[in-house]
C-alpha atoms as a PDB file:
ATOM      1  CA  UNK A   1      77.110 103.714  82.858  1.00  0.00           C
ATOM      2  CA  UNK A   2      78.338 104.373  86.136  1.00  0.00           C
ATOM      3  CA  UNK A   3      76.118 104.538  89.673  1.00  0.00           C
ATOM      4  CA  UNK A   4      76.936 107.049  92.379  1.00  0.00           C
ATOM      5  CA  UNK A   5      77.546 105.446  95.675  1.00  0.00           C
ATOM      6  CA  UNK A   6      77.653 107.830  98.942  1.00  0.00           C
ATOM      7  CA  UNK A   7      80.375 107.231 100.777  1.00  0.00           C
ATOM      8  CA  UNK A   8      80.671 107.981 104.697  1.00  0.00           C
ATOM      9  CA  UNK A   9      83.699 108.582 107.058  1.00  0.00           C
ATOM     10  CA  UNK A  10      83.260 108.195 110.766  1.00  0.00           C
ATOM     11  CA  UNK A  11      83.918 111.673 111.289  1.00  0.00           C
ATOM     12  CA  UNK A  12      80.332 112.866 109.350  1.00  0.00           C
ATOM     13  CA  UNK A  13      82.406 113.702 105.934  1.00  0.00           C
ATOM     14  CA  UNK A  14      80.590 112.455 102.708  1.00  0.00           C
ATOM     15  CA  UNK A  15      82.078 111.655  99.419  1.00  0.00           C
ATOM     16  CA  UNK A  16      80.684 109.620  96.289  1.00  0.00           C
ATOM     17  CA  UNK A  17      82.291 106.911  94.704  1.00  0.00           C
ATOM     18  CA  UNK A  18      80.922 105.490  91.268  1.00  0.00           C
ATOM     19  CA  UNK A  19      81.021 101.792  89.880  1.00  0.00           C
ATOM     20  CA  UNK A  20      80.948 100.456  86.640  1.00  0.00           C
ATOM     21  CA  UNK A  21      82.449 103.055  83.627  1.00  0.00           C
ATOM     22  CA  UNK A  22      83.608 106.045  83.972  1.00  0.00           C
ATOM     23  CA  UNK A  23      83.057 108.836  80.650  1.00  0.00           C
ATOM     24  CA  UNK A  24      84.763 111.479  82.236  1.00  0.00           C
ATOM     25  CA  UNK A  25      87.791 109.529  82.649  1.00  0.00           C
ATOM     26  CA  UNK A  26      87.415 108.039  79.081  1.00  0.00           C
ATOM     27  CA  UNK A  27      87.231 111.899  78.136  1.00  0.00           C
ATOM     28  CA  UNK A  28      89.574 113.652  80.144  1.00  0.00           C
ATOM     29  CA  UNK A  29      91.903 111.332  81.380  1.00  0.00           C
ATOM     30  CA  UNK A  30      94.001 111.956  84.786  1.00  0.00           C
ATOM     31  CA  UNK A  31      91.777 114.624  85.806  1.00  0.00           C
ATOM     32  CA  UNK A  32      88.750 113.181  86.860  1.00  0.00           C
ATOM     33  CA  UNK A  33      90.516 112.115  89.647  1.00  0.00           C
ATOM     34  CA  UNK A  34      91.810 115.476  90.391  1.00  0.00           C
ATOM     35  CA  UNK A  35      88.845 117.218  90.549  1.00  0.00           C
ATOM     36  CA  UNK A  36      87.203 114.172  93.173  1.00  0.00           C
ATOM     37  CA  UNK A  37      90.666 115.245  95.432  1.00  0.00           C
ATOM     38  CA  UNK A  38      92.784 112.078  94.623  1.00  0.00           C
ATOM     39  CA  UNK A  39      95.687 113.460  93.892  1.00  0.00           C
ATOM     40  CA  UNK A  40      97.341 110.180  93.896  1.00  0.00           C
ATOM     41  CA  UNK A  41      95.716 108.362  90.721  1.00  0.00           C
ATOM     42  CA  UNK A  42      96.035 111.564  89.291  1.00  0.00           C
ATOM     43  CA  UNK A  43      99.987 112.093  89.658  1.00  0.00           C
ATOM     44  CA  UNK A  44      99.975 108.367  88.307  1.00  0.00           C
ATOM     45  CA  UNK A  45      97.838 108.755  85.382  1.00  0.00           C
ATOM     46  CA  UNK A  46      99.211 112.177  84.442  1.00  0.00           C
ATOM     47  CA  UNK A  47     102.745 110.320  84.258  1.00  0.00           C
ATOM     48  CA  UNK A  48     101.965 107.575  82.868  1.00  0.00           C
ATOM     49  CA  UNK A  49     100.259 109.876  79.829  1.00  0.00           C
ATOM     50  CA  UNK A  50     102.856 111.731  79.443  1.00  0.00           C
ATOM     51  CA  UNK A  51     105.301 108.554  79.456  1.00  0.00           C
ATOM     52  CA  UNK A  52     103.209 106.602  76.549  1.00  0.00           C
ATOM     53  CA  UNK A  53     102.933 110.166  74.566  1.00  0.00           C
ATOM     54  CA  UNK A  54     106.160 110.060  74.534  1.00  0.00           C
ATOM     55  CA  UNK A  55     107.778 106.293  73.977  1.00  0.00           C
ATOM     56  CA  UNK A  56     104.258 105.198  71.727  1.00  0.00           C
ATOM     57  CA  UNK A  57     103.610 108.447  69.810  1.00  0.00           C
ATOM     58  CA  UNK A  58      99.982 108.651  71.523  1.00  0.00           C
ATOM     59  CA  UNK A  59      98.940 105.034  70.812  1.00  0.00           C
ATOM     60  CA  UNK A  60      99.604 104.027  74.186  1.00  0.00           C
ATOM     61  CA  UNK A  61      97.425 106.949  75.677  1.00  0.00           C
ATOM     62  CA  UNK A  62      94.471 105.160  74.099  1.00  0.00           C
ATOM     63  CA  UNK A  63      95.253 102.098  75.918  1.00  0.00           C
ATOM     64  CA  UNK A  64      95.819 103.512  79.131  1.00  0.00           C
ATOM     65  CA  UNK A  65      92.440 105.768  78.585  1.00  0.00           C
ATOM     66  CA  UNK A  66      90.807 102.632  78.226  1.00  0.00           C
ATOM     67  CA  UNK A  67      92.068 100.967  81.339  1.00  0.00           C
ATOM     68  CA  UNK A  68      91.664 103.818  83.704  1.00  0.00           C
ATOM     69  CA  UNK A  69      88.041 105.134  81.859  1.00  0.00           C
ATOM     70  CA  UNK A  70      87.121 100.530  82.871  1.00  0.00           C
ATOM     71  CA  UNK A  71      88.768 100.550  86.404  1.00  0.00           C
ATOM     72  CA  UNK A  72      89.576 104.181  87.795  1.00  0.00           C
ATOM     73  CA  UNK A  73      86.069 104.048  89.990  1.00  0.00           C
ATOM     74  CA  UNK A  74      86.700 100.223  91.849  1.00  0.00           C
ATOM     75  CA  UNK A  75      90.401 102.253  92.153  1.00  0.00           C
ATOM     76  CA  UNK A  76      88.844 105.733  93.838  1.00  0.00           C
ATOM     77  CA  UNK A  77      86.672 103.304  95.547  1.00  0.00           C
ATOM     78  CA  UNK A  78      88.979 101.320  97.167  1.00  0.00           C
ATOM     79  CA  UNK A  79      90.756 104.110  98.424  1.00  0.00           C
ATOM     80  CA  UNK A  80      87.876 106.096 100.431  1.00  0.00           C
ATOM     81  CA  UNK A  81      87.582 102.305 102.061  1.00  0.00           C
ATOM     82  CA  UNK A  82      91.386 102.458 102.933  1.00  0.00           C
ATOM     83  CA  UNK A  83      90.623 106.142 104.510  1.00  0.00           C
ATOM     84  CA  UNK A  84      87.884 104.643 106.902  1.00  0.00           C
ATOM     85  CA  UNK A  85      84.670 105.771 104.466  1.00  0.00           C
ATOM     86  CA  UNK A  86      81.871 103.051 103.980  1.00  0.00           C
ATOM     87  CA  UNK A  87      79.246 102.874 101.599  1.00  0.00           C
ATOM     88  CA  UNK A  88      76.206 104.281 103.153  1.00  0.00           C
ATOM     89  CA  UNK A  89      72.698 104.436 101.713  1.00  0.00           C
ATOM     90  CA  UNK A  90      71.771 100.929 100.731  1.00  0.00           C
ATOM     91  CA  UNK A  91      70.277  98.104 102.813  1.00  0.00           C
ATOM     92  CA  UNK A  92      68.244  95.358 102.124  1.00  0.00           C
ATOM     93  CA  UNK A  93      64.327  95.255 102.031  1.00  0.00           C
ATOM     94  CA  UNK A  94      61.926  94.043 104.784  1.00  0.00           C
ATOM     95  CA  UNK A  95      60.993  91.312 102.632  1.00  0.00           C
ATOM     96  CA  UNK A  96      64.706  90.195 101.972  1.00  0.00           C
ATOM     97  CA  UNK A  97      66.159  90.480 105.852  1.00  0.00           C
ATOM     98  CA  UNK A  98      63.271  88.136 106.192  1.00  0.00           C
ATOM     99  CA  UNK A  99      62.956  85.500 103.683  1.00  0.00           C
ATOM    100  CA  UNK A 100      66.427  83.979 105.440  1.00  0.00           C
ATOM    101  CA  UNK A 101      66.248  84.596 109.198  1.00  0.00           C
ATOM    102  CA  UNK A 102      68.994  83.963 111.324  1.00  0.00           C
ATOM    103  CA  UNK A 103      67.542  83.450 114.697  1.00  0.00           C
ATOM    104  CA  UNK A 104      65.965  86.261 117.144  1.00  0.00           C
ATOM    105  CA  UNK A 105      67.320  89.507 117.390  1.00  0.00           C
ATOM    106  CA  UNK A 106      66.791  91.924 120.209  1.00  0.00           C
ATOM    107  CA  UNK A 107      66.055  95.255 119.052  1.00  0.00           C
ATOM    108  CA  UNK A 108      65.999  98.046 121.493  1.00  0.00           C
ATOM    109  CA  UNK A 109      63.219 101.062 120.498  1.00  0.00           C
ATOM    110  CA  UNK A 110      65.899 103.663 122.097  1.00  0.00           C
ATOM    111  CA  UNK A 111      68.116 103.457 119.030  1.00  0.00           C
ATOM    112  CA  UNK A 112      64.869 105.493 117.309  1.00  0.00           C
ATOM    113  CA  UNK A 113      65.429 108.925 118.882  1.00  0.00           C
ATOM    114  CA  UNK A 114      69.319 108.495 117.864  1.00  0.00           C
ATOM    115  CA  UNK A 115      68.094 107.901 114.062  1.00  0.00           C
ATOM    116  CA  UNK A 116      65.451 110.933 114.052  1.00  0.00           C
ATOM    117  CA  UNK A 117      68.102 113.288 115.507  1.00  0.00           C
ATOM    118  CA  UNK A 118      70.544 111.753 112.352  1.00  0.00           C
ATOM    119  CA  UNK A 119      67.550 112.417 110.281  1.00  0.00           C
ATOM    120  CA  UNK A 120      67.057 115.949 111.239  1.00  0.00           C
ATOM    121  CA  UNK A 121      71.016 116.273 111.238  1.00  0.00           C
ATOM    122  CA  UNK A 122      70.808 115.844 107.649  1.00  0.00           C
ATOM    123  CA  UNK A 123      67.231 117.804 106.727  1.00  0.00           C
ATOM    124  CA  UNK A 124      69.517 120.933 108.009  1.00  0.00           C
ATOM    125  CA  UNK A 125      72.256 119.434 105.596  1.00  0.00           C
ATOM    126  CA  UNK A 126      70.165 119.729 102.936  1.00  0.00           C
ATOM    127  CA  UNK A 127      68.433 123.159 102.919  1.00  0.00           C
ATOM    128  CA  UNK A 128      72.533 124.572 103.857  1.00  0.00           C
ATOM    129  CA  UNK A 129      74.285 122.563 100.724  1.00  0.00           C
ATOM    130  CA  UNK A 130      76.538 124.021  98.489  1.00  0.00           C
ATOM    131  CA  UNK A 131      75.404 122.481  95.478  1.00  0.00           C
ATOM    132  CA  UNK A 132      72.859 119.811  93.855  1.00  0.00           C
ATOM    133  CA  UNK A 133      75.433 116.996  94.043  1.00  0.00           C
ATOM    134  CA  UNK A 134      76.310 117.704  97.598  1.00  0.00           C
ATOM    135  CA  UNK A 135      72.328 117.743  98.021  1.00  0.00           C
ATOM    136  CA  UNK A 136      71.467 114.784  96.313  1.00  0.00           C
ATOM    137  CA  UNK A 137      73.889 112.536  98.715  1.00  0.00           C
ATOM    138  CA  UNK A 138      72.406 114.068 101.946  1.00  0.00           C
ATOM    139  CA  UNK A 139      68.775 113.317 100.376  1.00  0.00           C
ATOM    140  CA  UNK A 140      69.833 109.801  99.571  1.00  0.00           C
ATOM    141  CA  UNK A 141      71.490 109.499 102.965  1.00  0.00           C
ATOM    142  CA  UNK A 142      68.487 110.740 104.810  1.00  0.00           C
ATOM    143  CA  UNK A 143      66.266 108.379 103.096  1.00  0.00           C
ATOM    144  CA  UNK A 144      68.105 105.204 104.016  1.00  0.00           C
ATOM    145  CA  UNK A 145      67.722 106.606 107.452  1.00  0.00           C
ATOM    146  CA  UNK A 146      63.855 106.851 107.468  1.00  0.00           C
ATOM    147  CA  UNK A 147      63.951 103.152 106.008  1.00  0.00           C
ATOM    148  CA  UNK A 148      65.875 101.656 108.503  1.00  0.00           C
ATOM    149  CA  UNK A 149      63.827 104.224 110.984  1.00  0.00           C
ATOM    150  CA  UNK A 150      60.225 102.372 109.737  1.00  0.00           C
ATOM    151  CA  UNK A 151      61.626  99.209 110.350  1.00  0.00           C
ATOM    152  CA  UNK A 152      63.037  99.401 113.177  1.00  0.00           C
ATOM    153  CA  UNK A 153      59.416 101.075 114.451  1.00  0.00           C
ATOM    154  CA  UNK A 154      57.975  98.480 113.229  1.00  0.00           C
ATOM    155  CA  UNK A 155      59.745  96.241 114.288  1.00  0.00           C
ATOM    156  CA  UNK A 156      59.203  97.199 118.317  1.00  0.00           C
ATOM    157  CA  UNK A 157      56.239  98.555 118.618  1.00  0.00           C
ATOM    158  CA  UNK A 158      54.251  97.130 115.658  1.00  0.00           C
ATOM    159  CA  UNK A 159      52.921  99.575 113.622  1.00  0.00           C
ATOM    160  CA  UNK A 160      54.330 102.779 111.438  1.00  0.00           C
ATOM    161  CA  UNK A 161      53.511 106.213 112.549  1.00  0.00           C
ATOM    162  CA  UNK A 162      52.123 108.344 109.860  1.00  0.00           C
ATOM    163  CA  UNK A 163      54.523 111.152 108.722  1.00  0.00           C
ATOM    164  CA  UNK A 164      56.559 110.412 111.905  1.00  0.00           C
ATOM    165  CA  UNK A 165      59.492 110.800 109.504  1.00  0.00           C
ATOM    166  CA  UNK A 166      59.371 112.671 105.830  1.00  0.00           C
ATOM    167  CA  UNK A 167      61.675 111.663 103.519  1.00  0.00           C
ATOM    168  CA  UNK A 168      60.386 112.244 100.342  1.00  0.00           C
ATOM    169  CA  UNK A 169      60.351 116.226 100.731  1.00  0.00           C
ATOM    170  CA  UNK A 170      59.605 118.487  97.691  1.00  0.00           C
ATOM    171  CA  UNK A 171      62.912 119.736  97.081  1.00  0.00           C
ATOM    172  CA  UNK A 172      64.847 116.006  97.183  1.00  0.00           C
ATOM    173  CA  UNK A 173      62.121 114.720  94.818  1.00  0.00           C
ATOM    174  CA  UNK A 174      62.535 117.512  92.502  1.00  0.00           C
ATOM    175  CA  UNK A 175      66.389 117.408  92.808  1.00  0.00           C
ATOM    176  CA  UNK A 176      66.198 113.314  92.238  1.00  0.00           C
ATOM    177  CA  UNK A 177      64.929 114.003  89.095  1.00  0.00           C
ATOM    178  CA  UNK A 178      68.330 114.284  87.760  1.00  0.00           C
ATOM    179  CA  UNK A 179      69.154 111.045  89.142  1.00  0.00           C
ATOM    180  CA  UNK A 180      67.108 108.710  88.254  1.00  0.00           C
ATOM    181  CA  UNK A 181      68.556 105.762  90.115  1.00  0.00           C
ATOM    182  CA  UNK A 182      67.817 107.810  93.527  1.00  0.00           C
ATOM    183  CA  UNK A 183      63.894 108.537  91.773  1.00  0.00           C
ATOM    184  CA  UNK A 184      63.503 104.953  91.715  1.00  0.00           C
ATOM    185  CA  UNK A 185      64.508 104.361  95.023  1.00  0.00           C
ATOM    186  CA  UNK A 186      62.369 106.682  96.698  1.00  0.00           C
ATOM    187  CA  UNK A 187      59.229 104.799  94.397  1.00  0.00           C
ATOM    188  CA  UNK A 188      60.476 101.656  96.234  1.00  0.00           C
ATOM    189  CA  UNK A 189      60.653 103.127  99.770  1.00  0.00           C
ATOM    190  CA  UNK A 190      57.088 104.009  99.228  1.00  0.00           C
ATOM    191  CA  UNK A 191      55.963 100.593  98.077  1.00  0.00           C
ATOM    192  CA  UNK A 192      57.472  99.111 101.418  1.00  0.00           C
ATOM    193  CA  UNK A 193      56.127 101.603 103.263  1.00  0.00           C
ATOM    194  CA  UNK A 194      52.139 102.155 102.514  1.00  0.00           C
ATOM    195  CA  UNK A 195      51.685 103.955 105.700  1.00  0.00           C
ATOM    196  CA  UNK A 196      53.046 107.515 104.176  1.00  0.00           C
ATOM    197  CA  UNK A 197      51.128 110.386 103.861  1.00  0.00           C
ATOM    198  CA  UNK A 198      49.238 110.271 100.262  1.00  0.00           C
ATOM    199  CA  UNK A 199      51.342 113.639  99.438  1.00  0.00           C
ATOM    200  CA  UNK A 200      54.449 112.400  99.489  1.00  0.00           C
ATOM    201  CA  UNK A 201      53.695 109.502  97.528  1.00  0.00           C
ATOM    202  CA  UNK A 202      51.870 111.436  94.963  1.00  0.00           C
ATOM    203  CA  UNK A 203      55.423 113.627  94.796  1.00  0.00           C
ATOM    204  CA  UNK A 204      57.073 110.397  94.105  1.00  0.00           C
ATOM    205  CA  UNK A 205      54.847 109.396  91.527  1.00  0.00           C
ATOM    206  CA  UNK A 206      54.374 112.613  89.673  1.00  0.00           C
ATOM    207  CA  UNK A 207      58.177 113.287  89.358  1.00  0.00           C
ATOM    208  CA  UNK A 208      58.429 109.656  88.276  1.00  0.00           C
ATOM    209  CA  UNK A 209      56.022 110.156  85.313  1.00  0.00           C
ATOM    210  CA  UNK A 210      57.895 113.200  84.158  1.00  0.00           C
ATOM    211  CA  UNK A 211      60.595 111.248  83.638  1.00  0.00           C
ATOM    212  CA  UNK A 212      58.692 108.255  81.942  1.00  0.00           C
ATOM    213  CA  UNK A 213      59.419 105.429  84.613  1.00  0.00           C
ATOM    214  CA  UNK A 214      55.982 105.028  85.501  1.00  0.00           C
ATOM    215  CA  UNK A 215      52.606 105.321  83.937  1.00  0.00           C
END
């Protein structure tokens, strides 16, 4: 099964990569990575089909759709890292950047208006997107930004602020729902963060019973 992973460049422009599997390649062989824009794997795999079709009368096809259907998504990957784009969207809990500190670190409270303009940057994103997938990264984007927001709140002035930030709005819960790797992580950002409104974390929890990953 493979996991979307949003992927940032420096310049604002967001693509996903996926680990682990990939069906679509398994199914449809080079053009997977045509349709994600990666027009090089898909040059590559399209001649190196049509090479084994022709030398291994189609039993080399299956070997090759094995190969690229295992590593084609560590491949796409790798090559949104070699075009400046960084995985963005996962970070470590309170309770882990804790458990093994590393000595003081200054943290200056004026990085917060920065993160709620970012986090109103991409509320905008997400009523204007073009499609559910395009939606779903700018949701998951937005709430790694009211995490790190909370924390870093926390973090200088001691206490949370309720609703100062609301990531868990109707339409990304409903829209998570298809995802339910991004469901589970907005159940977990309400766990670390108690101090939420109860409507938002009644959202959470309602969409997650739907889907039977919660009682």
């Amino acid at each position: 099964m493979a996991f979307r992973i949003p992927m940032m460049h420096p310049g604002g422009a967001i693509k996903s990569a996926y680990s682990g599997w990939s069906w679509t390649c398994f199914f449809f062989g080079c053009f997977p990575p045509l349709f994600r824009g990666d027009l090089k794997y898909f040059i590559l795999f399209l001649i190196g089909h049509m090479g084994l079709a022709l030398f291994t009368l189609g039993i080399g096809n299956f070997i090759l759709g094995l190969v690229i259907a295992a590593k084609y998504n560590g491949w796409h990957q790798n090559s949104l890292v070699e075009k400046g784009y960084s995985a963005y969207g996962t970070f470590p809990s309170t309770q882990q950047t804790r458990s093994k500190p590393t000595g003081k670190v200054s943290i200056s409270a004026q990085a917060l208006p920065d993160m709620e303009k970012r986090f109103l940057d991409y509320a905008e994103k997400i009523a204007t997107a073009k499609d559910q997938h395009e939606m779903l990264n700018y949701c998951d984007l937005q709430l790694s930004i009211a995490d790190r927001y909370f924390e870093l709140e926390k973090a200088t002035s001691g206490i949370n602020q309720t609703n100062s930030l609301s990531a868990l709005s109707k339409k990304c819960v409903e829209a998570a729902k298809s995802e339910p790797e991004l469901l589970v992580k907005m159940a977990e950002f309400v766990n670390r963060n108690p101090h939420l409104s109860d409507s938002q974390a009644e959202r959470v929890k309602t969409a997650m019973q739907s889907m039977g990953l919660a009682e």
